[in-house]
N, C-alpha and C. Protein backbone atom coordinates (compact mmCIF):
# COMPACT_ATOMS: atom_id res chain seq x y z
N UNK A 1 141.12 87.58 -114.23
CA UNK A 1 142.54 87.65 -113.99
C UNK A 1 143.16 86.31 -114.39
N UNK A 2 144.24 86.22 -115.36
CA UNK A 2 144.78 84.79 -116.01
C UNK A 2 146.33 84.76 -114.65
N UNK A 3 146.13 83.43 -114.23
CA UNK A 3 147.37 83.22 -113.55
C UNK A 3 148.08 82.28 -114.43
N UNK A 4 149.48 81.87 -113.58
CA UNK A 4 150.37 80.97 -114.26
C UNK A 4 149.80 79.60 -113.86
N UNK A 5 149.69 78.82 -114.37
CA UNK A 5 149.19 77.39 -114.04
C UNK A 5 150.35 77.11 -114.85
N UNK A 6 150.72 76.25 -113.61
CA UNK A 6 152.34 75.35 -114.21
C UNK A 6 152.27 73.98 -113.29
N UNK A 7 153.39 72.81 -113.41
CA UNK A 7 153.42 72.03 -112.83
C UNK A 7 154.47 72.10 -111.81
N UNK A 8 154.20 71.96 -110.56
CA UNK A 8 155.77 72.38 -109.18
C UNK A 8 156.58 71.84 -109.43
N UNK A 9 157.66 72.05 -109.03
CA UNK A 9 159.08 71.11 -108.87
C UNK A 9 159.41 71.61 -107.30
N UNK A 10 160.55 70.56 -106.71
CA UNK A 10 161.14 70.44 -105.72
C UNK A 10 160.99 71.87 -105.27
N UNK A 11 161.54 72.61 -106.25
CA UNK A 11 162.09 74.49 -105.73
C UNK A 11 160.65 74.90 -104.92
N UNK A 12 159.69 74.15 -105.07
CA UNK A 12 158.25 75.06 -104.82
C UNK A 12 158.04 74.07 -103.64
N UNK A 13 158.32 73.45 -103.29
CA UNK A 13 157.91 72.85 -102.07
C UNK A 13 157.84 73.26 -100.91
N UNK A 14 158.86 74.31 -100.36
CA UNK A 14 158.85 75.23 -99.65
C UNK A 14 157.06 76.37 -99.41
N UNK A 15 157.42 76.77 -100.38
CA UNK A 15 156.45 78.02 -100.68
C UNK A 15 154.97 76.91 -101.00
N UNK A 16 154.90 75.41 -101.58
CA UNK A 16 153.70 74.76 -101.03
C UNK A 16 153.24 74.59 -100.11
N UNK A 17 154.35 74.44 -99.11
CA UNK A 17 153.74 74.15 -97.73
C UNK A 17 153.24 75.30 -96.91
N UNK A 18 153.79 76.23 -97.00
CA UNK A 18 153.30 78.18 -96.34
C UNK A 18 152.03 78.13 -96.88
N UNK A 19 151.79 77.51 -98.19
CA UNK A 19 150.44 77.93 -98.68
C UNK A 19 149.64 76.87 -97.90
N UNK A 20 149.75 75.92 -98.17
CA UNK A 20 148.89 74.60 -97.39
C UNK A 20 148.47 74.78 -95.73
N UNK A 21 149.68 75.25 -95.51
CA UNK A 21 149.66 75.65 -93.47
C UNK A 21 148.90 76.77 -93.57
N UNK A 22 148.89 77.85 -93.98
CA UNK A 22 148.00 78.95 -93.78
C UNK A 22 146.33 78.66 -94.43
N UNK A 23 146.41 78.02 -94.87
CA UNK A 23 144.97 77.44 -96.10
C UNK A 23 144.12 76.25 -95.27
N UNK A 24 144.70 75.88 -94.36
CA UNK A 24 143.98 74.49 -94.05
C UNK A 24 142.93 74.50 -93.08
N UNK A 25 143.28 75.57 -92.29
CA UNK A 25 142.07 75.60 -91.26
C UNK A 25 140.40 76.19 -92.05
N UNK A 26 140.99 76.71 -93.24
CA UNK A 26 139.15 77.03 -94.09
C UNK A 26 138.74 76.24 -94.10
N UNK A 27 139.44 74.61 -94.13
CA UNK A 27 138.41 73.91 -95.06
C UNK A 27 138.00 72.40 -93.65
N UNK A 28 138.41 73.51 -92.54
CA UNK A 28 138.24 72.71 -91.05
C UNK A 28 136.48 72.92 -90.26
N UNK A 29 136.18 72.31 -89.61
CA UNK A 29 134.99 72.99 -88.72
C UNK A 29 136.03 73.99 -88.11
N UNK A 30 135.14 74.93 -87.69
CA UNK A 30 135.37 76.04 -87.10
C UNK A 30 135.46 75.82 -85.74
N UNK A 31 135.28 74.81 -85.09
CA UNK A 31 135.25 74.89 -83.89
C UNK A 31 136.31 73.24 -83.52
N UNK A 32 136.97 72.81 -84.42
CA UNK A 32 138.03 71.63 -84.19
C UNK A 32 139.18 72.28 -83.40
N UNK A 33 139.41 71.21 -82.40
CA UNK A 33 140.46 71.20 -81.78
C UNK A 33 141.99 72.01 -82.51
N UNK A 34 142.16 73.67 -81.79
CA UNK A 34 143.54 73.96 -82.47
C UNK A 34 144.58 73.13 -82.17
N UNK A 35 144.83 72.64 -81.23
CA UNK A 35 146.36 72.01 -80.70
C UNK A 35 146.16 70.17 -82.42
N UNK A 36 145.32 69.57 -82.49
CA UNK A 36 144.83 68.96 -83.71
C UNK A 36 145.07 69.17 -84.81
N UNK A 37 144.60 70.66 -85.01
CA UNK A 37 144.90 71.22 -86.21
C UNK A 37 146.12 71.70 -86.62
N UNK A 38 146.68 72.01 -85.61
CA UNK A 38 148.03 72.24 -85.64
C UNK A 38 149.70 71.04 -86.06
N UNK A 39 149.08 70.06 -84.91
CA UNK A 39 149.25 69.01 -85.20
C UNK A 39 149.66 68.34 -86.87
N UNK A 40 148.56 68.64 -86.62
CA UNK A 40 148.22 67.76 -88.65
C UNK A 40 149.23 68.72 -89.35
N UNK A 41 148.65 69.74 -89.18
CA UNK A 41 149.96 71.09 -90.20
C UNK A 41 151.36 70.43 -90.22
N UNK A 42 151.45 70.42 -88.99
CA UNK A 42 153.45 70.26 -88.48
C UNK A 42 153.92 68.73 -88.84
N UNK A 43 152.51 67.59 -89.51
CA UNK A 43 152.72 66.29 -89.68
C UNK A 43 152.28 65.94 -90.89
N UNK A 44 151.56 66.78 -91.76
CA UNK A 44 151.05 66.67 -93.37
C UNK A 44 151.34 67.53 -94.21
N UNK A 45 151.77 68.76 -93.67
CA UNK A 45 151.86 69.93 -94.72
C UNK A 45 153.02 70.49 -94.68
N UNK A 46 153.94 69.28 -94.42
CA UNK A 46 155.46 70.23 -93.99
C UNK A 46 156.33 69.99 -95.93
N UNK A 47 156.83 70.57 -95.89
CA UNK A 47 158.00 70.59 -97.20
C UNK A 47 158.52 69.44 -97.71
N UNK A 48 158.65 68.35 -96.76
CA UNK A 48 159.37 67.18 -97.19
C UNK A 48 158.05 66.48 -97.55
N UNK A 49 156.79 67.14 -96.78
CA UNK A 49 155.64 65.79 -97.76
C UNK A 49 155.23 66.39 -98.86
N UNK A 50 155.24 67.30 -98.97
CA UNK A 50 155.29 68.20 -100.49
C UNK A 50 156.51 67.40 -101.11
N UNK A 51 157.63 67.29 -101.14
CA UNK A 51 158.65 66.45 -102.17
C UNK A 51 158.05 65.35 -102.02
N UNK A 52 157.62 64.10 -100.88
CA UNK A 52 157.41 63.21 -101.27
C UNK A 52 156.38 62.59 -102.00
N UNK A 53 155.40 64.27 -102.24
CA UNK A 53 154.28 63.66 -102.88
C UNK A 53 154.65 64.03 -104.66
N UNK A 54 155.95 64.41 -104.65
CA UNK A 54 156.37 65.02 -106.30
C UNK A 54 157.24 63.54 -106.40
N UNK A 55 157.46 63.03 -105.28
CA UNK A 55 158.49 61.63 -105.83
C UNK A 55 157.49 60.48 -106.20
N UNK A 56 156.03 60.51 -105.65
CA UNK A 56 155.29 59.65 -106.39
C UNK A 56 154.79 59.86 -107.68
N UNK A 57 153.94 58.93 -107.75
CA UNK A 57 153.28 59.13 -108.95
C UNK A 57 151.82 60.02 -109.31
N UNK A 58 151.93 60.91 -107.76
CA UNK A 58 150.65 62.23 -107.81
C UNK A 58 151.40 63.32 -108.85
N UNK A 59 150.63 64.13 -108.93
CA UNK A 59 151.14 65.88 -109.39
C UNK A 59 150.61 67.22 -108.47
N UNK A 60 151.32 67.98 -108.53
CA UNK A 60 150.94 69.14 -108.32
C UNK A 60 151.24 70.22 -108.90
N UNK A 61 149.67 71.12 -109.27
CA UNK A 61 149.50 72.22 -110.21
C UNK A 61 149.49 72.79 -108.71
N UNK A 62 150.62 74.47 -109.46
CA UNK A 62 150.49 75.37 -109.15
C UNK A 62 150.24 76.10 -109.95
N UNK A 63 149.31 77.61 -108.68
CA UNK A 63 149.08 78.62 -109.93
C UNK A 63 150.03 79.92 -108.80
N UNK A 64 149.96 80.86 -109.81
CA UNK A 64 150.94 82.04 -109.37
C UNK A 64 150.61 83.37 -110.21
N UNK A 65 151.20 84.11 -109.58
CA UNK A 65 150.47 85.59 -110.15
C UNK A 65 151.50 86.54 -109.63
N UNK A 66 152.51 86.60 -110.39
CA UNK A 66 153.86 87.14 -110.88
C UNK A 66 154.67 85.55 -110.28
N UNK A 67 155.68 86.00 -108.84
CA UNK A 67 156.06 85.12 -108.51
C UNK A 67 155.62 84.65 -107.31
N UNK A 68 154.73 85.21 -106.93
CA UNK A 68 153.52 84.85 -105.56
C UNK A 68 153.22 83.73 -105.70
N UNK A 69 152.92 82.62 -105.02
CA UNK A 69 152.36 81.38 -105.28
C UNK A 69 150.91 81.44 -104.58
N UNK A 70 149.59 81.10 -104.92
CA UNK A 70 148.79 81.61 -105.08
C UNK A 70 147.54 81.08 -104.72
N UNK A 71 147.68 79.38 -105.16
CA UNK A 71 146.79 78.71 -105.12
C UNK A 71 148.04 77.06 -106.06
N UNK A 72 147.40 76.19 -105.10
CA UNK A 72 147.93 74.43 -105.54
C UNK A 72 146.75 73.84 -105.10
N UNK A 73 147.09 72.20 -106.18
CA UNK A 73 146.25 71.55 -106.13
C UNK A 73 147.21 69.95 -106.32
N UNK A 74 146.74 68.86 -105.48
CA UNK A 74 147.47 67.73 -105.41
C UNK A 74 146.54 66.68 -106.28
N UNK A 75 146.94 66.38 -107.00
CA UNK A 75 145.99 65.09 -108.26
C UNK A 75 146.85 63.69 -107.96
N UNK A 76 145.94 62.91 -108.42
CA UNK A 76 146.93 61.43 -107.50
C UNK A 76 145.65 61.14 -109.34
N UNK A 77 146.47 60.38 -109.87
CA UNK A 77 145.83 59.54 -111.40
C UNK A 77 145.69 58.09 -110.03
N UNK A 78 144.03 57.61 -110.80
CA UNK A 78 144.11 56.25 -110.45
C UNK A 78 143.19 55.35 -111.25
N UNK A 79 144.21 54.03 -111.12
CA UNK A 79 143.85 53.17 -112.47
C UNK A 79 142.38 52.22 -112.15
N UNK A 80 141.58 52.57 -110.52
CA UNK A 80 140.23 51.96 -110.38
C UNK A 80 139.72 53.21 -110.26
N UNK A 81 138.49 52.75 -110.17
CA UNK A 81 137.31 53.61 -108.79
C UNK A 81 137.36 53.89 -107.73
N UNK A 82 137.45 54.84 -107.18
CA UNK A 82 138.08 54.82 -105.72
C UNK A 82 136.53 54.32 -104.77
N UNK A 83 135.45 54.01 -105.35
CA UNK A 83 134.12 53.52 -104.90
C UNK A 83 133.70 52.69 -106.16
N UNK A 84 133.02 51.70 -105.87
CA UNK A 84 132.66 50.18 -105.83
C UNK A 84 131.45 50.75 -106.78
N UNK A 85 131.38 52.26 -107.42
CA UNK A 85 129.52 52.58 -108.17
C UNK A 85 129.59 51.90 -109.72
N UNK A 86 131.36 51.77 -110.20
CA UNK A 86 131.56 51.27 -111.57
C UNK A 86 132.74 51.83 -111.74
N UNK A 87 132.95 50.82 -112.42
CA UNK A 87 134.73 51.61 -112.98
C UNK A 87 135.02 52.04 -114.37
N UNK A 88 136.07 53.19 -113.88
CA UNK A 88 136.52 54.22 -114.92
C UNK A 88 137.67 54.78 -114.30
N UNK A 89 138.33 54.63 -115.14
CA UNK A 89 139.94 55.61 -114.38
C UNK A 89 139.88 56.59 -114.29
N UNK A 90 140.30 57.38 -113.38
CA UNK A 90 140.14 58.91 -113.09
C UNK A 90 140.93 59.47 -112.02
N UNK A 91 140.82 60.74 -111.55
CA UNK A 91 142.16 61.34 -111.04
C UNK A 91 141.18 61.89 -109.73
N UNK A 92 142.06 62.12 -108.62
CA UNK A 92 141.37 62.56 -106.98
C UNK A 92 142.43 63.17 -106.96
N UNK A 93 141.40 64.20 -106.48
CA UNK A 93 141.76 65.91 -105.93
C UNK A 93 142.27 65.49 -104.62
N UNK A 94 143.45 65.23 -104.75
CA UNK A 94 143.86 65.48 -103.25
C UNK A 94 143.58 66.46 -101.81
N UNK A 95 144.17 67.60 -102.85
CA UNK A 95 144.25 68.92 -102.10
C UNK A 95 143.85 70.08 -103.02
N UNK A 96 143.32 71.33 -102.52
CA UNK A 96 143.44 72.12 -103.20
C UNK A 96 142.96 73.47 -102.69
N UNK A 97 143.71 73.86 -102.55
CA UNK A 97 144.16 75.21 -101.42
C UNK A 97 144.62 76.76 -102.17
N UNK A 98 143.36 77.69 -101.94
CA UNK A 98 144.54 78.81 -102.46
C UNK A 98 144.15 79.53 -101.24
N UNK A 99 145.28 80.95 -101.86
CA UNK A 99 145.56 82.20 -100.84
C UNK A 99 144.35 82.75 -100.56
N UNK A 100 143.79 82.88 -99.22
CA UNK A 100 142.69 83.51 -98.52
C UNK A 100 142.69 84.72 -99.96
N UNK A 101 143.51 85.48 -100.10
CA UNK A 101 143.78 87.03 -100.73
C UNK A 101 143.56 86.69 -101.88
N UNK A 102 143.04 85.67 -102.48
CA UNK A 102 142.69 85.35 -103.56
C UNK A 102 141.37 84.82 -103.79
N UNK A 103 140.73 83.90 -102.25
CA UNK A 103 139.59 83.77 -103.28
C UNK A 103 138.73 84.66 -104.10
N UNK A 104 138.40 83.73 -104.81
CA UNK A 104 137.06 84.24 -105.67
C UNK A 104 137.36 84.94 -106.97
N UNK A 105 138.95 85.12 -107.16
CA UNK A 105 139.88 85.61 -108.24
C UNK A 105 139.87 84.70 -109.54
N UNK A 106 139.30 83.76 -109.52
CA UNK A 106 139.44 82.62 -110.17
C UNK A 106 141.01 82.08 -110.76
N UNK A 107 141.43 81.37 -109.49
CA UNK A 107 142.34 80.47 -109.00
C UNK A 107 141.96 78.86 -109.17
N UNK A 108 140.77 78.77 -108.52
CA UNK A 108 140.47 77.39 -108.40
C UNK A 108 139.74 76.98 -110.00
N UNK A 109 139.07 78.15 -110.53
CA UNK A 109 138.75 77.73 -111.69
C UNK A 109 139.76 77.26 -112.54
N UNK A 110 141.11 77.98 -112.07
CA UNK A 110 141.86 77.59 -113.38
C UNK A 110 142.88 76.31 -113.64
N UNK A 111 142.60 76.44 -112.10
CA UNK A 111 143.49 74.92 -111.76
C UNK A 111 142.61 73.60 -112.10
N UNK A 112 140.86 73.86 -111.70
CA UNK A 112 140.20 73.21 -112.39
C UNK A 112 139.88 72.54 -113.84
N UNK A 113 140.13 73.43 -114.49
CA UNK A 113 140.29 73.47 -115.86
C UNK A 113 141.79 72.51 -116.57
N UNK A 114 143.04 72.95 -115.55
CA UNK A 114 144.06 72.07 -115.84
C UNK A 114 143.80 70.70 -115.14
N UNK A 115 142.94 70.75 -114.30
CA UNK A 115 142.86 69.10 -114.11
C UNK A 115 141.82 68.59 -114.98
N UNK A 116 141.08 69.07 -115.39
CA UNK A 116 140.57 68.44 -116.66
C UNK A 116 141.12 68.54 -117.78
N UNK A 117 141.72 68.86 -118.03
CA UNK A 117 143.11 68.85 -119.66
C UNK A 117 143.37 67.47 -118.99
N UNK A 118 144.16 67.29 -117.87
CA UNK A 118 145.00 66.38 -117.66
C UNK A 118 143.98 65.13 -117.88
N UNK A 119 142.59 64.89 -116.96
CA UNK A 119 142.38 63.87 -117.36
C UNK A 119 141.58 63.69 -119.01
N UNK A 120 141.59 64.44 -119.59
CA UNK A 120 140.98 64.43 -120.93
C UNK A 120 142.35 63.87 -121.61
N UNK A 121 143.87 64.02 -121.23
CA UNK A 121 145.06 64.27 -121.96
C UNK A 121 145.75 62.66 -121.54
N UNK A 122 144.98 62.05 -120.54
CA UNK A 122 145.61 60.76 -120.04
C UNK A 122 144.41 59.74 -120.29
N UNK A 123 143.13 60.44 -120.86
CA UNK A 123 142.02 59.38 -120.94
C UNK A 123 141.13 58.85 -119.94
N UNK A 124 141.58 59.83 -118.76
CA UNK A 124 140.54 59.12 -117.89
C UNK A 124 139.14 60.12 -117.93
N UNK A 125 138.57 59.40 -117.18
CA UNK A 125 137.01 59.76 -116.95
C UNK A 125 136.04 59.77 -115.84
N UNK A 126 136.79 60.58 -115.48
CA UNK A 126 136.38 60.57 -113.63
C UNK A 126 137.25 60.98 -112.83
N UNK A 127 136.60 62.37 -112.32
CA UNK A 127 137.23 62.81 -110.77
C UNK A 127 136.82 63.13 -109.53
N UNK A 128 137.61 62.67 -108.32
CA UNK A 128 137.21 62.50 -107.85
C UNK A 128 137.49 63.52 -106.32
N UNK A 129 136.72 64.16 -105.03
CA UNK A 129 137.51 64.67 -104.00
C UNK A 129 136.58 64.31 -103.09
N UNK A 130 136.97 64.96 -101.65
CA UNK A 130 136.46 64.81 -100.54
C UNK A 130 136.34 66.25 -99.82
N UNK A 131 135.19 66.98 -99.44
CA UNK A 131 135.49 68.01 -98.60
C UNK A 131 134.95 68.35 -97.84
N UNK A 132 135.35 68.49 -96.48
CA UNK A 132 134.47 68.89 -95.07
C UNK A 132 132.65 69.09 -95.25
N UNK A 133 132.17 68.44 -95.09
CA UNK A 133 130.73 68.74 -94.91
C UNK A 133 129.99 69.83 -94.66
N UNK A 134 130.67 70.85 -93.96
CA UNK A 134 130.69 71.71 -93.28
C UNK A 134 130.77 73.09 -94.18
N UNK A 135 131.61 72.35 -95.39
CA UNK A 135 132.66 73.55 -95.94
C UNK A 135 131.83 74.21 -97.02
N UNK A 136 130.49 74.98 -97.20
CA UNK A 136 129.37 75.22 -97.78
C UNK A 136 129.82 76.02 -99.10
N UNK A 137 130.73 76.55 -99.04
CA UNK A 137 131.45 77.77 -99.92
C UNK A 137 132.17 76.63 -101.22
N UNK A 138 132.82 75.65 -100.40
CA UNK A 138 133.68 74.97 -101.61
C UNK A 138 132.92 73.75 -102.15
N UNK A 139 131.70 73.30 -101.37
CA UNK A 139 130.85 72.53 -102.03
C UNK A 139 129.90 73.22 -103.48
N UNK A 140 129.98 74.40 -102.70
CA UNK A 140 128.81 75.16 -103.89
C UNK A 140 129.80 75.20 -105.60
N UNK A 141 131.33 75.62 -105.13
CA UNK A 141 132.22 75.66 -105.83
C UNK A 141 132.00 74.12 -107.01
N UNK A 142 132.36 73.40 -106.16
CA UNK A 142 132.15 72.05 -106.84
C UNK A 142 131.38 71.53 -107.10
N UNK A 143 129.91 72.24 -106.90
CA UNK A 143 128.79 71.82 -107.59
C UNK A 143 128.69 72.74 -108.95
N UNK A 144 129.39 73.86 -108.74
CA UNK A 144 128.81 74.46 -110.11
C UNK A 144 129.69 73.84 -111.19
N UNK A 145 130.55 73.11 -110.64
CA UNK A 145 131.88 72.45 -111.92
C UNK A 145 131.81 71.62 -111.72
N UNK A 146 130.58 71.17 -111.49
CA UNK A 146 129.80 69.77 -112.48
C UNK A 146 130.26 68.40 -111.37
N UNK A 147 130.49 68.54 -110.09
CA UNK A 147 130.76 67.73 -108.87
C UNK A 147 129.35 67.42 -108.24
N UNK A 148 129.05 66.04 -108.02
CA UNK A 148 127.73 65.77 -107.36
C UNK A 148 128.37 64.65 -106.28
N UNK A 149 127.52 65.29 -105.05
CA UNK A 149 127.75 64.43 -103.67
C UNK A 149 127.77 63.32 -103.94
N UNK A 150 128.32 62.22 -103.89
CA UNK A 150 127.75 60.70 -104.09
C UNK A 150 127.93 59.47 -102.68
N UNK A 151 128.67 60.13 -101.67
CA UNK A 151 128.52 59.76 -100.27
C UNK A 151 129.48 60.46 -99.32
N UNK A 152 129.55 60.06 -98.47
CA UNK A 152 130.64 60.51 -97.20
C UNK A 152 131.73 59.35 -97.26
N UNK A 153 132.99 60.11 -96.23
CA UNK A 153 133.80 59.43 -96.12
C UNK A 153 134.21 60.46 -94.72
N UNK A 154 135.29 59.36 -93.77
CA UNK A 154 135.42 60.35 -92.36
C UNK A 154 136.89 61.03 -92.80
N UNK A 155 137.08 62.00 -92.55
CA UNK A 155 138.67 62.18 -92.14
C UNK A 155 139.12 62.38 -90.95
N UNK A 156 140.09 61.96 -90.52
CA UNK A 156 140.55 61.63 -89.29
C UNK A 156 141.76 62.85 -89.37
N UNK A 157 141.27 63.97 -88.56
CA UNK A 157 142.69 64.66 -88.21
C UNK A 157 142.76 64.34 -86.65
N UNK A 158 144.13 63.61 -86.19
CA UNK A 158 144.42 63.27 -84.96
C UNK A 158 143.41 62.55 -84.04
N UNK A 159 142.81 63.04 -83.32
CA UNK A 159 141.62 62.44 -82.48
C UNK A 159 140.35 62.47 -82.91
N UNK A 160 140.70 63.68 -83.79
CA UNK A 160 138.93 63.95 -84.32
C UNK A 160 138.71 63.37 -85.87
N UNK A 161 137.38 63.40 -85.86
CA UNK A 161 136.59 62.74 -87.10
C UNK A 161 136.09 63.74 -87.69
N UNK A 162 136.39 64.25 -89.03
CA UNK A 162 135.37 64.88 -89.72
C UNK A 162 134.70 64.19 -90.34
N UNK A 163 133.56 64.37 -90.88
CA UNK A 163 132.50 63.72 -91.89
C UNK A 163 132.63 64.85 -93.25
N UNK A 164 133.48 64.39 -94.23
CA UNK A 164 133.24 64.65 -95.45
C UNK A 164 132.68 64.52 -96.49
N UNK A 165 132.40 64.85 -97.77
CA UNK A 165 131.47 64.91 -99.05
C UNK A 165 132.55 64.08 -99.51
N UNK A 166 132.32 62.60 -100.03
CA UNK A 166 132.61 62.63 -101.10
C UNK A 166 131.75 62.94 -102.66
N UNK A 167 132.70 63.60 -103.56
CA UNK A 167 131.79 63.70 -104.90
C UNK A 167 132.88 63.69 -106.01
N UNK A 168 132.04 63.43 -106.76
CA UNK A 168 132.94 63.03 -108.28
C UNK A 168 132.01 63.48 -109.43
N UNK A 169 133.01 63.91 -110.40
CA UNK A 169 132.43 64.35 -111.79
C UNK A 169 132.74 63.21 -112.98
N UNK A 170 131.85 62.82 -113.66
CA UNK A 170 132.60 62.15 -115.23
C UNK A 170 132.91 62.71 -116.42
N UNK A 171 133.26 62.73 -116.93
CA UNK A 171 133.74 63.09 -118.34
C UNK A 171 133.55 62.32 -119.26
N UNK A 172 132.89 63.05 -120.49
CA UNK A 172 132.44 62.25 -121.65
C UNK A 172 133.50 62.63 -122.97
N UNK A 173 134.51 62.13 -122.90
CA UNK A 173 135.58 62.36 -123.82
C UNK A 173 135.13 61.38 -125.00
C-alpha cells in the first residue's frame, strides 16, 4: 500500500498531536504509571509542541492515506554525534508514531525510506533513535532497517525512568 509521505505544516499540527496522544502508550512499559503517562501526553504531545517543533530547525514527515493522517515521524539534523563513538553528521529520530490501524501496512517503512533520502540529500551519515527496551516489536523493526543497539539511555517520563535502546545506522553515501 503506497501512502502520501509529505512534509507537515502548521495546518497538521492538530491532527499530529491526536496521532502522537493515541500512539504513545505502545511504545510505554505496559505497566507505567497512567496518571504519568498521561501527564507527559497533556505536556509533550499537545499542538503547540508540534508547531514549536516546525519553528525549529527539526522536521516532520507525515504519511497519510487519502486525508487520514496515518503515521509521523520527528527528525532533528545534527551537526555532531550525539555519542562520543566518532563523528559524522546525522539526523535522530525523534519520534515516530503511526495509527495502531495501520501497523504493519508499511507506514514506517516509508517514512523510513524518506528519512534516508533526507540524510543521503543533506550528506549526512548517521541516524540515530532511542526506544523503550521493552518495546520488542519496534526494535525488531529497526533491526531489520539496518539499526544496531549501541547502548542505553534513560527516559524520564515524570517520576519514572525508562531504560531505552539507543541505536544508530550509518550510511555509506
Amino acid at each position: 500500500m503506497e501512502f502520501d509521505i509529505q512534509f507537515a505544516a502548521i495546518k497538521d499540527c492538530a491532527a499530529i498531536s491526536q496521532l502522537a496522544g493515541a500512539s504513545f502508550h505502545l511504545a510505554c512499559p505496559e505497566d507505567c504509571d497512567k496518571k504519568e503517562l498521561k501527564t507527559y501526553i497533556e505536556e509533550h504531545l499537545t499542538e503547540n509542541a508540534f508547531v514549536a517543533i516546525l519553528e525549529s530547525e527539526s522536521i516532520i514527515v507525515i504519511a497519510r492515506s487519502g486525508s487520514l493522517l496515518v503515521g509521523m515521524m520527528v527528525l532533528e539534523p545534527l551537526e555532531r554525534s550525539i555519542v562520543e563513538l566518532d563523528f559524522a553528521p546525522g539526523m535522530l529520530i525523534r519520534k515516530l508514531y503511526i495509527s495502531s490501524d495501520y501497523h504493519g501496512a508499511g507506514v514506517a517503512d516509508q517514512l523510513m525510506c524518506k528519512m534516508e533520502e533526507l540524510n543521503k540529500k543533506y550528506g549526512l551519515h548517521q541516524a540515530w533513535l532511542t526506544v523503550f527496551s521493552g518495546n520488542k516489536r519496534a526494535i525488531r523493526f529497526y533491526q531489520k532497517k539496518g539499526f544496531e543497539n549501541i547502548g542505553n539511555i534513560e527516559f524520564y517520563m515524570g517520576k519514572e525512568i525508562h531504560l531505552d535502546n539507543l541505536m544508530a545506522k550509518k550510511f555509506n553515501w
